[in-house]
C-alpha atoms as a PDB file:
ATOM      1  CA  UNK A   1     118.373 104.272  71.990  1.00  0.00           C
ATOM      2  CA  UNK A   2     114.950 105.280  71.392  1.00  0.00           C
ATOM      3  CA  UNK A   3     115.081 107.244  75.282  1.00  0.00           C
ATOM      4  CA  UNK A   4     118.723 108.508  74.936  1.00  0.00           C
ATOM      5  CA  UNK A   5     117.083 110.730  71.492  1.00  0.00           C
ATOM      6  CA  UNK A   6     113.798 111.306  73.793  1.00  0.00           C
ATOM      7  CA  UNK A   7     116.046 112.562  76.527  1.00  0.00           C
ATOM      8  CA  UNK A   8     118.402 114.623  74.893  1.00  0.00           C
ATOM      9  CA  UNK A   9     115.106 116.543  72.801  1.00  0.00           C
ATOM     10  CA  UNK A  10     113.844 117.342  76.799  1.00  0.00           C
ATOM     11  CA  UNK A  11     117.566 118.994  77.507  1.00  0.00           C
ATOM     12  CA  UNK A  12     118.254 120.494  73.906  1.00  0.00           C
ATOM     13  CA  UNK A  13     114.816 121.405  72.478  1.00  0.00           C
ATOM     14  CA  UNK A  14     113.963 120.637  69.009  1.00  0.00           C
ATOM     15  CA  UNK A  15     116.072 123.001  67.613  1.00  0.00           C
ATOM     16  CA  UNK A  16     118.838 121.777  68.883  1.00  0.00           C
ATOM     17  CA  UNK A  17     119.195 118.117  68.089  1.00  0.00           C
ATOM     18  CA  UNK A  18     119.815 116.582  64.851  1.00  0.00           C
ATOM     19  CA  UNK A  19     120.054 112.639  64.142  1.00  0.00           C
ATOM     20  CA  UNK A  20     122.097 111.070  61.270  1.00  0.00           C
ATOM     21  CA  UNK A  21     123.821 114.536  60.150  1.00  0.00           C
ATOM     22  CA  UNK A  22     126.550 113.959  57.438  1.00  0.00           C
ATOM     23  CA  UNK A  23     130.257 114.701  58.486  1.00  0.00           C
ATOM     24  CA  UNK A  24     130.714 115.311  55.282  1.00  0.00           C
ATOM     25  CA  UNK A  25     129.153 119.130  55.773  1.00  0.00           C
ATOM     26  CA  UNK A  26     130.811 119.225  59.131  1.00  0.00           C
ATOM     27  CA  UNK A  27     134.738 118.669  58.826  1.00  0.00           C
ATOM     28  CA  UNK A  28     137.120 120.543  56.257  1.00  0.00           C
ATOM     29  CA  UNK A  29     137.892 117.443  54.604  1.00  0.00           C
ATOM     30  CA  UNK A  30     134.466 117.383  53.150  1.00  0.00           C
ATOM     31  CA  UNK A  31     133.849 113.523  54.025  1.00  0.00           C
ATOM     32  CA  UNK A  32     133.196 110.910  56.134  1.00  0.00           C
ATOM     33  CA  UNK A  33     129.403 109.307  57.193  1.00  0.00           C
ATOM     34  CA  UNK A  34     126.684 110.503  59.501  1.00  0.00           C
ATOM     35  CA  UNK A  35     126.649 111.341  63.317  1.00  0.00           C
ATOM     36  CA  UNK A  36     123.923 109.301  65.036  1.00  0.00           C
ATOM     37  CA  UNK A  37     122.795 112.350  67.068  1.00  0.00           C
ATOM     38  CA  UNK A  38     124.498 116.096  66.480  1.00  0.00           C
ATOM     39  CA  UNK A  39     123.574 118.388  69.678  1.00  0.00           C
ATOM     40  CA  UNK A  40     124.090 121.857  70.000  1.00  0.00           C
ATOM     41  CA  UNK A  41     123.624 122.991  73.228  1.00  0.00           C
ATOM     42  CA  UNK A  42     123.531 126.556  73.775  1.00  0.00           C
ATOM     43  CA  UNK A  43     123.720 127.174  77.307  1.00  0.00           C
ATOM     44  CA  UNK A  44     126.492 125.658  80.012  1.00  0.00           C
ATOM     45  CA  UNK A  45     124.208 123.740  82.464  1.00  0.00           C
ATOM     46  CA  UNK A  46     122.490 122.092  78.651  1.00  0.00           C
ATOM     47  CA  UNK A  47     126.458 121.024  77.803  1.00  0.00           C
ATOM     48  CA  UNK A  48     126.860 119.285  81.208  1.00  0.00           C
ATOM     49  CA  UNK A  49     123.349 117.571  80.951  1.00  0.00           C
ATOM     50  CA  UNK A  50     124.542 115.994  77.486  1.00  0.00           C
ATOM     51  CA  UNK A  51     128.060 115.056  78.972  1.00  0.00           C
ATOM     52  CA  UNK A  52     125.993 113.538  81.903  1.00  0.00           C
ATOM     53  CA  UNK A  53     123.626 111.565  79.562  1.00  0.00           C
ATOM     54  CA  UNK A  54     126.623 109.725  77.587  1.00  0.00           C
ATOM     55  CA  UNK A  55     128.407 108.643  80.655  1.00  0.00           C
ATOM     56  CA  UNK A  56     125.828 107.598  82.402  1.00  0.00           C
ATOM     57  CA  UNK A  57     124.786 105.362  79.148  1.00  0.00           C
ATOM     58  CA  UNK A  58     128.281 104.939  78.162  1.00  0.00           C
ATOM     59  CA  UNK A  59     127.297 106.725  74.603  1.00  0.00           C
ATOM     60  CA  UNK A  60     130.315 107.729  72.887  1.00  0.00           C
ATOM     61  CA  UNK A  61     130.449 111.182  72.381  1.00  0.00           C
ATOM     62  CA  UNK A  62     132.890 114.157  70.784  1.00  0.00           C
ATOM     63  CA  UNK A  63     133.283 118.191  71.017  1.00  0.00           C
ATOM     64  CA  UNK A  64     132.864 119.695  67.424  1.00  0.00           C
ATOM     65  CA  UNK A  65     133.935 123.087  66.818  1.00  0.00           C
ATOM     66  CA  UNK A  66     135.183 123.743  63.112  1.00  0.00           C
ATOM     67  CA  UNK A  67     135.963 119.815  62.197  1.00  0.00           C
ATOM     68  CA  UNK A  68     139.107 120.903  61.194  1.00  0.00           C
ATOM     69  CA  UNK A  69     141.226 118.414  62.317  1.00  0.00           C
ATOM     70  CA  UNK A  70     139.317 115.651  62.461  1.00  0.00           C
ATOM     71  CA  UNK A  71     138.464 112.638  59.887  1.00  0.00           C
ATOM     72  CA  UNK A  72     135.182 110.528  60.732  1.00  0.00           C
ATOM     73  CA  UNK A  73     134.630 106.943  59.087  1.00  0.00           C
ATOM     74  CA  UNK A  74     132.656 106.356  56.144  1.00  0.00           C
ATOM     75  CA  UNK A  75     130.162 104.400  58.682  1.00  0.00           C
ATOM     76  CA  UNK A  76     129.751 107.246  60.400  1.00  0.00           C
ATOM     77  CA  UNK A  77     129.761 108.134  64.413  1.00  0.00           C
ATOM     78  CA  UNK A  78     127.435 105.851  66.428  1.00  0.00           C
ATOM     79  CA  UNK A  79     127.385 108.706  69.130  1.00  0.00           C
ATOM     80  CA  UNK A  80     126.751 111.837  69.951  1.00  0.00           C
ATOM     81  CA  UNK A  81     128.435 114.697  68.227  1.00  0.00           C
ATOM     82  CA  UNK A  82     128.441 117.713  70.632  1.00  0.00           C
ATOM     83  CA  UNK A  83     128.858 121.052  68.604  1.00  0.00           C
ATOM     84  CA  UNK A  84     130.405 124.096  70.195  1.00  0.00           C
ATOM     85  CA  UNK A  85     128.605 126.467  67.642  1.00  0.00           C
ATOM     86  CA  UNK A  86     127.131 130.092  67.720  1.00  0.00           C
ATOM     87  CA  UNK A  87     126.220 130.022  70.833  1.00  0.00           C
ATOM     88  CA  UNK A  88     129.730 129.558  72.067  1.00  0.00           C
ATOM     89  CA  UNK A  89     131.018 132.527  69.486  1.00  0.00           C
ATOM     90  CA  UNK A  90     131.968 135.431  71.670  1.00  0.00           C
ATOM     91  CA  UNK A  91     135.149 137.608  71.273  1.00  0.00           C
ATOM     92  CA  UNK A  92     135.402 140.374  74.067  1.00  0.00           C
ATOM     93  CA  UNK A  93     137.746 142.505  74.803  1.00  0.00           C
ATOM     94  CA  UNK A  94     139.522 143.409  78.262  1.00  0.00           C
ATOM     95  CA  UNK A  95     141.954 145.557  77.940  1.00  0.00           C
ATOM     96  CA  UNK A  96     145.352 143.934  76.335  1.00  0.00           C
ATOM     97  CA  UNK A  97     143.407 140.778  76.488  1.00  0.00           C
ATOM     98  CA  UNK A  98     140.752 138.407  74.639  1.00  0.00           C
ATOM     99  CA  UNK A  99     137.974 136.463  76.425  1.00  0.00           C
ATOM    100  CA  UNK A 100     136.998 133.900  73.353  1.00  0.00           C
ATOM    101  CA  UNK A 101     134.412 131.182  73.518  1.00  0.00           C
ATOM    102  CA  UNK A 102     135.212 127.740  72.456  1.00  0.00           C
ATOM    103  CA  UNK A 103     132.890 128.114  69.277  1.00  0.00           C
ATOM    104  CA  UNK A 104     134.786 131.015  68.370  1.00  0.00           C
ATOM    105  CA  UNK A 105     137.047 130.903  64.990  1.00  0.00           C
ATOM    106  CA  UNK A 106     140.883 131.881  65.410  1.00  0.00           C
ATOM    107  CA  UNK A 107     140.464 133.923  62.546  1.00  0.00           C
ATOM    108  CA  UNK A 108     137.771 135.953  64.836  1.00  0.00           C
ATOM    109  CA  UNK A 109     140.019 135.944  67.792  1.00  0.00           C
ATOM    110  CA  UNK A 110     142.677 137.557  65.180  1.00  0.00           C
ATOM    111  CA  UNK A 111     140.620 139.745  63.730  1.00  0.00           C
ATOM    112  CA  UNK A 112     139.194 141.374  67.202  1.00  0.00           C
ATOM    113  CA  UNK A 113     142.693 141.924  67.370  1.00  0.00           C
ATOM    114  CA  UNK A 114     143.488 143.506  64.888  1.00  0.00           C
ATOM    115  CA  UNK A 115     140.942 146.069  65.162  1.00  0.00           C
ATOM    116  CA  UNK A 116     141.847 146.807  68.638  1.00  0.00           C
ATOM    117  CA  UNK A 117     145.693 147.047  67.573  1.00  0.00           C
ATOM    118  CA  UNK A 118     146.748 144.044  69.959  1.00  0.00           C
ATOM    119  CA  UNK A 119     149.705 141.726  68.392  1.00  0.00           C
ATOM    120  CA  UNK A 120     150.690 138.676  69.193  1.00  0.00           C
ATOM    121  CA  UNK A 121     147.319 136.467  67.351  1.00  0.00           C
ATOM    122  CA  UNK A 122     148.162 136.855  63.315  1.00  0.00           C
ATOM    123  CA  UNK A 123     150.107 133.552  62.953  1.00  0.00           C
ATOM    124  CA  UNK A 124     145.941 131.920  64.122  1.00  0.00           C
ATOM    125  CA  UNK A 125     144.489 134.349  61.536  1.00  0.00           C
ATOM    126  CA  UNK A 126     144.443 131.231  59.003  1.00  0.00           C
ATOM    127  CA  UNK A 127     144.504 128.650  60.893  1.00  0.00           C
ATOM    128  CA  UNK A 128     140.831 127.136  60.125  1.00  0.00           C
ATOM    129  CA  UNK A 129     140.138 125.778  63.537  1.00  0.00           C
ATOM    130  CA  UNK A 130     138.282 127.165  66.751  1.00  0.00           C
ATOM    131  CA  UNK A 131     139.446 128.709  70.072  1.00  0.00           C
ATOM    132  CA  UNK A 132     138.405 125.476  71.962  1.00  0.00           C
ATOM    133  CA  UNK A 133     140.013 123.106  69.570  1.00  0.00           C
ATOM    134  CA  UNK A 134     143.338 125.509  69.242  1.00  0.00           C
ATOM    135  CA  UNK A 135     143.500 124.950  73.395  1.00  0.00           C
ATOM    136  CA  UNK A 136     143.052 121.550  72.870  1.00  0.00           C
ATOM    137  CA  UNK A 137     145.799 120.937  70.779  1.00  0.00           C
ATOM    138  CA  UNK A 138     148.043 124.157  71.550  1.00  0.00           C
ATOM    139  CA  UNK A 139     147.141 125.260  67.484  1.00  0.00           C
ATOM    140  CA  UNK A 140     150.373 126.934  66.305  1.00  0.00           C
ATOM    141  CA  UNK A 141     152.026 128.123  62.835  1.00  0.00           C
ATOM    142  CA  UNK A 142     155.100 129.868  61.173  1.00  0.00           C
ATOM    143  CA  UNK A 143     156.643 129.827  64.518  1.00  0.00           C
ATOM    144  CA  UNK A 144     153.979 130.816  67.375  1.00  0.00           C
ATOM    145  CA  UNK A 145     151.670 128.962  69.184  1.00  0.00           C
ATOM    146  CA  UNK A 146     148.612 129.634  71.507  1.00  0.00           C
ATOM    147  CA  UNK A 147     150.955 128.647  74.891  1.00  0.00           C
ATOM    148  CA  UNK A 148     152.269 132.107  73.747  1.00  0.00           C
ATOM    149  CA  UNK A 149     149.594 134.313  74.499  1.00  0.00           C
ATOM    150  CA  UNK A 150     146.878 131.891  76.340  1.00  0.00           C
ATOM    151  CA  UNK A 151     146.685 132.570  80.184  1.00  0.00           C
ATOM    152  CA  UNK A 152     143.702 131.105  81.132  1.00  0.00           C
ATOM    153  CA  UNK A 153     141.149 128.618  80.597  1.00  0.00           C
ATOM    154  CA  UNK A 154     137.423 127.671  81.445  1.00  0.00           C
ATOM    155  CA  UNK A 155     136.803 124.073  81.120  1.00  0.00           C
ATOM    156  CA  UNK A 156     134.233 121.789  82.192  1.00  0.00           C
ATOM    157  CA  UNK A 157     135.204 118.691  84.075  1.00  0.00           C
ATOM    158  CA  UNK A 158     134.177 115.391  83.989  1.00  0.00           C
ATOM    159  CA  UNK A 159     131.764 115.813  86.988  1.00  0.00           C
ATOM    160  CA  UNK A 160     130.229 119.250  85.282  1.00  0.00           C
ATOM    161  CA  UNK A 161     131.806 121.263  87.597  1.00  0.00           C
ATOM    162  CA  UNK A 162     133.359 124.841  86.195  1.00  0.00           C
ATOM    163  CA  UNK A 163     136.971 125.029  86.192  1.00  0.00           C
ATOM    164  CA  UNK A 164     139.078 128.329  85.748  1.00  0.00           C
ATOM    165  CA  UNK A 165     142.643 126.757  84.895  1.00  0.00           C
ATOM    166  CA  UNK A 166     145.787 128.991  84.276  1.00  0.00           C
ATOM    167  CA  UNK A 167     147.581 127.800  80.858  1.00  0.00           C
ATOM    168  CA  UNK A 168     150.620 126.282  82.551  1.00  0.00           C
ATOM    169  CA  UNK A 169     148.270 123.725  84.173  1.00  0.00           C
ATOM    170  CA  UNK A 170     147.699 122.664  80.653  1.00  0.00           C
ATOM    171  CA  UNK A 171     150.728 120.671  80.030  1.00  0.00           C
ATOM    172  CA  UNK A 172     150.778 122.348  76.836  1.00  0.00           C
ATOM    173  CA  UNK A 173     153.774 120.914  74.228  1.00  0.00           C
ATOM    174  CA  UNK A 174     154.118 120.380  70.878  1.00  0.00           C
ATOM    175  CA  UNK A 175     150.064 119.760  69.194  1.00  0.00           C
ATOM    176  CA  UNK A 176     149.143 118.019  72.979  1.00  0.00           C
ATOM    177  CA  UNK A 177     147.697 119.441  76.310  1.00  0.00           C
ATOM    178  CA  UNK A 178     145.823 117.702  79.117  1.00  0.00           C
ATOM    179  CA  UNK A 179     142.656 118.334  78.487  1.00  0.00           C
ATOM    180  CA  UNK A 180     141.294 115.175  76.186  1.00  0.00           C
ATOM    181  CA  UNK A 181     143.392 112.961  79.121  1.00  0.00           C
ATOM    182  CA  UNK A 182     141.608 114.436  81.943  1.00  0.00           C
ATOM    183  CA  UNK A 183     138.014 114.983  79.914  1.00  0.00           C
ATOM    184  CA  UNK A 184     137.685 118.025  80.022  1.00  0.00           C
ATOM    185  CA  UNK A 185     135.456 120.562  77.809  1.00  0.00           C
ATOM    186  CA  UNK A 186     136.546 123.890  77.009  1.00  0.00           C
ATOM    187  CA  UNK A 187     134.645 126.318  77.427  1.00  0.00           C
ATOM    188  CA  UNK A 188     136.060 129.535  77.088  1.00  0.00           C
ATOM    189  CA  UNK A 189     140.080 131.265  76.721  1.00  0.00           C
ATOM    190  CA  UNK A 190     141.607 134.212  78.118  1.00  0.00           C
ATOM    191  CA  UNK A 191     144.269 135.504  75.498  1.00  0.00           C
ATOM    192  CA  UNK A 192     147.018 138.118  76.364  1.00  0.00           C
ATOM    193  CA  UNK A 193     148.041 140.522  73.566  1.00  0.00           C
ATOM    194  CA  UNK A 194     150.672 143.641  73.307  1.00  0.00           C
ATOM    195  CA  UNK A 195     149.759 146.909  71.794  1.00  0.00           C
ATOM    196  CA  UNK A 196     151.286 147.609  68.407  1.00  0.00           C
ATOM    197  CA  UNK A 197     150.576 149.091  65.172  1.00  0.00           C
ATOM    198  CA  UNK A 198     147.551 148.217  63.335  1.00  0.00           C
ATOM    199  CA  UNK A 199     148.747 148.844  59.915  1.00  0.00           C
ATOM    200  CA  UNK A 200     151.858 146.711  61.317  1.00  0.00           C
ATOM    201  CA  UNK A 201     149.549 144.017  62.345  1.00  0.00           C
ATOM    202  CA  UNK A 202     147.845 143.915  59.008  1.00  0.00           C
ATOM    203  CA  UNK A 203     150.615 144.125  57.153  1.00  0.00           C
ATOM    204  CA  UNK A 204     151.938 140.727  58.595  1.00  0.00           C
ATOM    205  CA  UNK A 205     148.452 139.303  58.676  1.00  0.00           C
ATOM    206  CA  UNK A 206     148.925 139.991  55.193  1.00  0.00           C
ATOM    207  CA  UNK A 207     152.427 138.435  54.276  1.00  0.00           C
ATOM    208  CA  UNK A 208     151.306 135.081  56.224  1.00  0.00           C
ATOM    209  CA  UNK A 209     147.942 134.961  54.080  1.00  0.00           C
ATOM    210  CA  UNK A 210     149.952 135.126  50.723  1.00  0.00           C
ATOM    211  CA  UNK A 211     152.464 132.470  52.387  1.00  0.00           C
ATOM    212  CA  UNK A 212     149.522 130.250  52.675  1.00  0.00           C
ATOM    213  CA  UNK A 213     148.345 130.789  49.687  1.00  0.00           C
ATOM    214  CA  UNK A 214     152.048 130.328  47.825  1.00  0.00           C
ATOM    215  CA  UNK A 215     152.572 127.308  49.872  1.00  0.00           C
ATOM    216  CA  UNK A 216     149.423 125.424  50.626  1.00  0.00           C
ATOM    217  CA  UNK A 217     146.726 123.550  48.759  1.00  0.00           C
ATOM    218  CA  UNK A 218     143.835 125.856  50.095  1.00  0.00           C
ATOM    219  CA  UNK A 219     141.579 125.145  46.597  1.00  0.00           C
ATOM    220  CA  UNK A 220     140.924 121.732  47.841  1.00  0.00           C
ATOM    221  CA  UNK A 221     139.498 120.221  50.964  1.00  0.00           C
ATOM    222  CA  UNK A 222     142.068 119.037  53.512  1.00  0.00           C
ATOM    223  CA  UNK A 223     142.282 118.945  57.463  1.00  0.00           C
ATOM    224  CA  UNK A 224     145.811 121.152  57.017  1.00  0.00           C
ATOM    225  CA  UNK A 225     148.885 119.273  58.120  1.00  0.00           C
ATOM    226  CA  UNK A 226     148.184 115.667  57.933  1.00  0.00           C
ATOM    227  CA  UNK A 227     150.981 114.692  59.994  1.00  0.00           C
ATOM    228  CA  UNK A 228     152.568 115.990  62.834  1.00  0.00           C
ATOM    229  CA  UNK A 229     156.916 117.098  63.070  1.00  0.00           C
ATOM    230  CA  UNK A 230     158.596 114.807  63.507  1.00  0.00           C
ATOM    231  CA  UNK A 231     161.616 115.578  65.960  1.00  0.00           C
ATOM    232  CA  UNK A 232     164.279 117.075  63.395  1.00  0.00           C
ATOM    233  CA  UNK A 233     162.379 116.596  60.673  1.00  0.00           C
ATOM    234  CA  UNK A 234     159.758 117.914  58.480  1.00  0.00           C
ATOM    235  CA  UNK A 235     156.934 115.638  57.502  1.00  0.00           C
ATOM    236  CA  UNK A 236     156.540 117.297  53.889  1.00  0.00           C
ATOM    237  CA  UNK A 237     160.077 116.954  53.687  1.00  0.00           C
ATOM    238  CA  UNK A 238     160.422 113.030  54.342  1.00  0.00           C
ATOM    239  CA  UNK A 239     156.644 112.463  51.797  1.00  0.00           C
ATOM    240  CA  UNK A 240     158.839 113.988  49.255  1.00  0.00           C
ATOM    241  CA  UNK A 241     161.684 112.181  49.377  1.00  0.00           C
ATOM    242  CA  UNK A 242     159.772 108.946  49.308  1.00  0.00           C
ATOM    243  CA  UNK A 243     158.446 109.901  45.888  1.00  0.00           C
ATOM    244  CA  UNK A 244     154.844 110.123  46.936  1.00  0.00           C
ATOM    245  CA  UNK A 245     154.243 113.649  45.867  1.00  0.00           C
ATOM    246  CA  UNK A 246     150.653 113.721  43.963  1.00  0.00           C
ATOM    247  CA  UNK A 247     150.014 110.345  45.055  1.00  0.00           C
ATOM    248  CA  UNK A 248     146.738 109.180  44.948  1.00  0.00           C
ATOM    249  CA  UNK A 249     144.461 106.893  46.320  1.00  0.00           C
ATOM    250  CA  UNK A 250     140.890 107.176  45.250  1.00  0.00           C
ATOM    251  CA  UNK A 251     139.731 110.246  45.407  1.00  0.00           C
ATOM    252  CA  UNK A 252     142.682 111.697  47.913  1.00  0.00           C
ATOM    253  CA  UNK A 253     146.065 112.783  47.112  1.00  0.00           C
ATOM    254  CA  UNK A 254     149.429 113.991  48.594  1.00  0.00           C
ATOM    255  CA  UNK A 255     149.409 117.548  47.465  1.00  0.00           C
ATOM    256  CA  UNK A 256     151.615 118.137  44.655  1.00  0.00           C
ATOM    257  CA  UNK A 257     152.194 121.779  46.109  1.00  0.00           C
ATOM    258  CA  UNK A 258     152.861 120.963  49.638  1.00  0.00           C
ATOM    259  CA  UNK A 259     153.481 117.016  50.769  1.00  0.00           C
ATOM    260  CA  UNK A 260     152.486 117.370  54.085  1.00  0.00           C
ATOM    261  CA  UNK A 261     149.064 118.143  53.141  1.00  0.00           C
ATOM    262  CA  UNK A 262     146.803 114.848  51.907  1.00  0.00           C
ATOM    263  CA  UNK A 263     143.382 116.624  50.700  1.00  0.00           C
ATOM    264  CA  UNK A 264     140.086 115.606  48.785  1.00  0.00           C
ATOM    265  CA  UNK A 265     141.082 116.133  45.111  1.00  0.00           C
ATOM    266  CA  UNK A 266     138.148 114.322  43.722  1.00  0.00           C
ATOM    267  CA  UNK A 267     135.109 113.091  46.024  1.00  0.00           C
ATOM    268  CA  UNK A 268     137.216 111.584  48.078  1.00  0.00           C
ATOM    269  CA  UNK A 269     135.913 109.263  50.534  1.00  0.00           C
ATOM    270  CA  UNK A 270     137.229 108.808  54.214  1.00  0.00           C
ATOM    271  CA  UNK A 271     138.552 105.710  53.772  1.00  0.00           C
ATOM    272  CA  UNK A 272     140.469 106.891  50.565  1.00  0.00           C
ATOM    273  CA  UNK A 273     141.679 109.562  52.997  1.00  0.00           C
ATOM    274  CA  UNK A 274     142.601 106.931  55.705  1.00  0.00           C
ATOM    275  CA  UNK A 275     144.244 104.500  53.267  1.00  0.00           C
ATOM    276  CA  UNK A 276     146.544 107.003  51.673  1.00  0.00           C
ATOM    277  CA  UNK A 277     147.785 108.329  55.070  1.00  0.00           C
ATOM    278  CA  UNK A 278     148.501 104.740  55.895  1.00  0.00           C
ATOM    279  CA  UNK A 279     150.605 104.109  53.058  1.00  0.00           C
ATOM    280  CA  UNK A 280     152.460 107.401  53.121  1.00  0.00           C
ATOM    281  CA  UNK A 281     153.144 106.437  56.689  1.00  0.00           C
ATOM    282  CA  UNK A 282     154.383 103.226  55.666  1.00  0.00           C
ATOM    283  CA  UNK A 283     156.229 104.458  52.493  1.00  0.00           C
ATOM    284  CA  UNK A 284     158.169 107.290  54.811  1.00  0.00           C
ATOM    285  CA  UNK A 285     158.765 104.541  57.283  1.00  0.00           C
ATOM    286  CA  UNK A 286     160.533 102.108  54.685  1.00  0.00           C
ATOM    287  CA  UNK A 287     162.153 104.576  52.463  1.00  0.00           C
ATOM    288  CA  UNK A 288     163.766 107.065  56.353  1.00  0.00           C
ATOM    289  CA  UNK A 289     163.123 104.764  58.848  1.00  0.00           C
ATOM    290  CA  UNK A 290     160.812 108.062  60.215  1.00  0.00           C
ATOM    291  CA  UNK A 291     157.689 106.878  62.048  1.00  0.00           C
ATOM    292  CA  UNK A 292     154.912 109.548  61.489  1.00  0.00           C
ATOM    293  CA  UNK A 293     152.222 110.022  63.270  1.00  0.00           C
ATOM    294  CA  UNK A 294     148.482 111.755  61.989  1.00  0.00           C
ATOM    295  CA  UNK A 295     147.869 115.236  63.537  1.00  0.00           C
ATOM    296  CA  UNK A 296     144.329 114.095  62.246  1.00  0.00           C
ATOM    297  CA  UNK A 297     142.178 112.868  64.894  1.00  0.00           C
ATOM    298  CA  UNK A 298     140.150 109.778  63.109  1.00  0.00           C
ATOM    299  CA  UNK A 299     136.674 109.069  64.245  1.00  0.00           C
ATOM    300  CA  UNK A 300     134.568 105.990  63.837  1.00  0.00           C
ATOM    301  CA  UNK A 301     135.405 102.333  62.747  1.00  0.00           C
ATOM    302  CA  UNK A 302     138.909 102.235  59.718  1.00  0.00           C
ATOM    303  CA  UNK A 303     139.265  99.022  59.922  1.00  0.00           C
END
């Protein structure tokens, strides 16, 4: 393990490689143990090195952009953590449409907008995730999702070579596209957007901010939605109804403002996080007969 650190130092520089980094100051839900090795490369051809490294050492390894959807064991991530950062942060505009890097935040994206009078991004204003991981999972909210405006795609494959994919290759549905199937890396997405009124635009920027705020636990550390919709159903909906609002275990609890949110409420660790989500999806099971299933993506050894 000694030459897989050596080697990735020669590709990343000092800078840009970081061993045992704490999850916990990397995810939204503000837990979960230490990455072996956290690299941030900055260039394209340093991103397909790394990839190339873990599979030709079979290293587990994962693409990081905000950590907002993700819960990593208490143990930690014996792997490498690949982090879509700064470097990967551009929002340009071309005409009616966006060119965003992975690394970019939605609420970026939304915000370049915005100033450029283009509709069709506010639903992603507060959504706390990035471009990359938004394509990955076809990010939506109050309606919209990024199928609706997304036309194109750059991805790395799993041999490093540069793909330009058009969004109905994707296999886009509901929270689910292609791309962790087939390994591939996002790198960048090309976002189409109508002209409209700015004050327009702000003004229902606005009105879905202060539903957010009315509605969800934003005070505390969470990963969003826990769970994903079930078909005809609502996930809060079902929690509810199986008396498990405010429920606790450890440090994490079912919101008591919105059920389909489980957040930290007090030093929660990942396995308190992980436990509770097990029992509300065994609760919801018993009580509707409703299997749910985690929007989170878990990390690392639960058992």
């Amino acid at each position: 393990m000694k030459d897989i650190t050596e080697q990735l130092k020669h590709i990343l520089g000092e800078g840009g490689l970081r061993q045992m980094e704490p999850m916990s100051r990397r995810t939204t839900f503000k837990a979960g143990g230490p990455a072996r090795w956290f690299a941030e490369p900055e260039t394209k051809e340093a991103l397909g090195a790394v990839l190339a490294l873990c599979r030709e050492n079979q290293v587990p390894y994962f693409i990081l952009g905000n950590g907002s959807n993700l819960l990593v064991a208490d143990s930690g991530f014996d792997g490498v953590m690949i982090h879509l950062g700064r470097a990967w942060s551009q929002v340009s505009l071309e005409g009616g449409r966006i060119r965003a890097g992975a690394g970019a935040t939605l609420a970026s994206a939304a915000r370049e907008a915005l100033e450029a009078s283009l509709e069709g991004l506010a639903f992603a204003a507060g959504i706390p995730g990035t471009v990359g991981g938004a394509v990955v999972m076809n990010a939506g909210a109050y309606g919209s999702e990024l199928r609706d405006v997304l036309v194109s795609v750059q991805v790395l494959d799993r041999e490093g070579r540069s793909l330009e994919l058009l969004a109905e290759e994707l296999e886009l549905g509901y929270r689910t596209s292609c791309i962790i199937p087939k390994e591939y890396v996002v790198l960048e997405a090309v976002l189409q957007l109508k002209p409209g009124d700015k004050q327009a635009i702000r003004s229902h920027m606005d009105e879905l901010a202060a539903k957010r705020r009315e509605k969800q636990p934003l005070e505390y550390p969470s990963a969003g939605s826990t769970f994903k919709r079930p078909e005809g159903y609502f996930a809060g909906k079902l929690i509810e109804d199986a008396g498990l609002r405010g429920y606790m275990t450890g440090g994490a609890q079912v919101s008591e403002k919105h059920c389909g949110f489980v957040i930290n409420r007090d030093n929660a660790s990942a396995g308190d996080i992980y436990r509770l989500c097990r029992h509300v999806e065994r609760t919801v099971l018993e009580q509707s007969g409703v299997a749910l299933e985690l929007e989170v993506k878990l990390l690392g050894n639960f058992s």
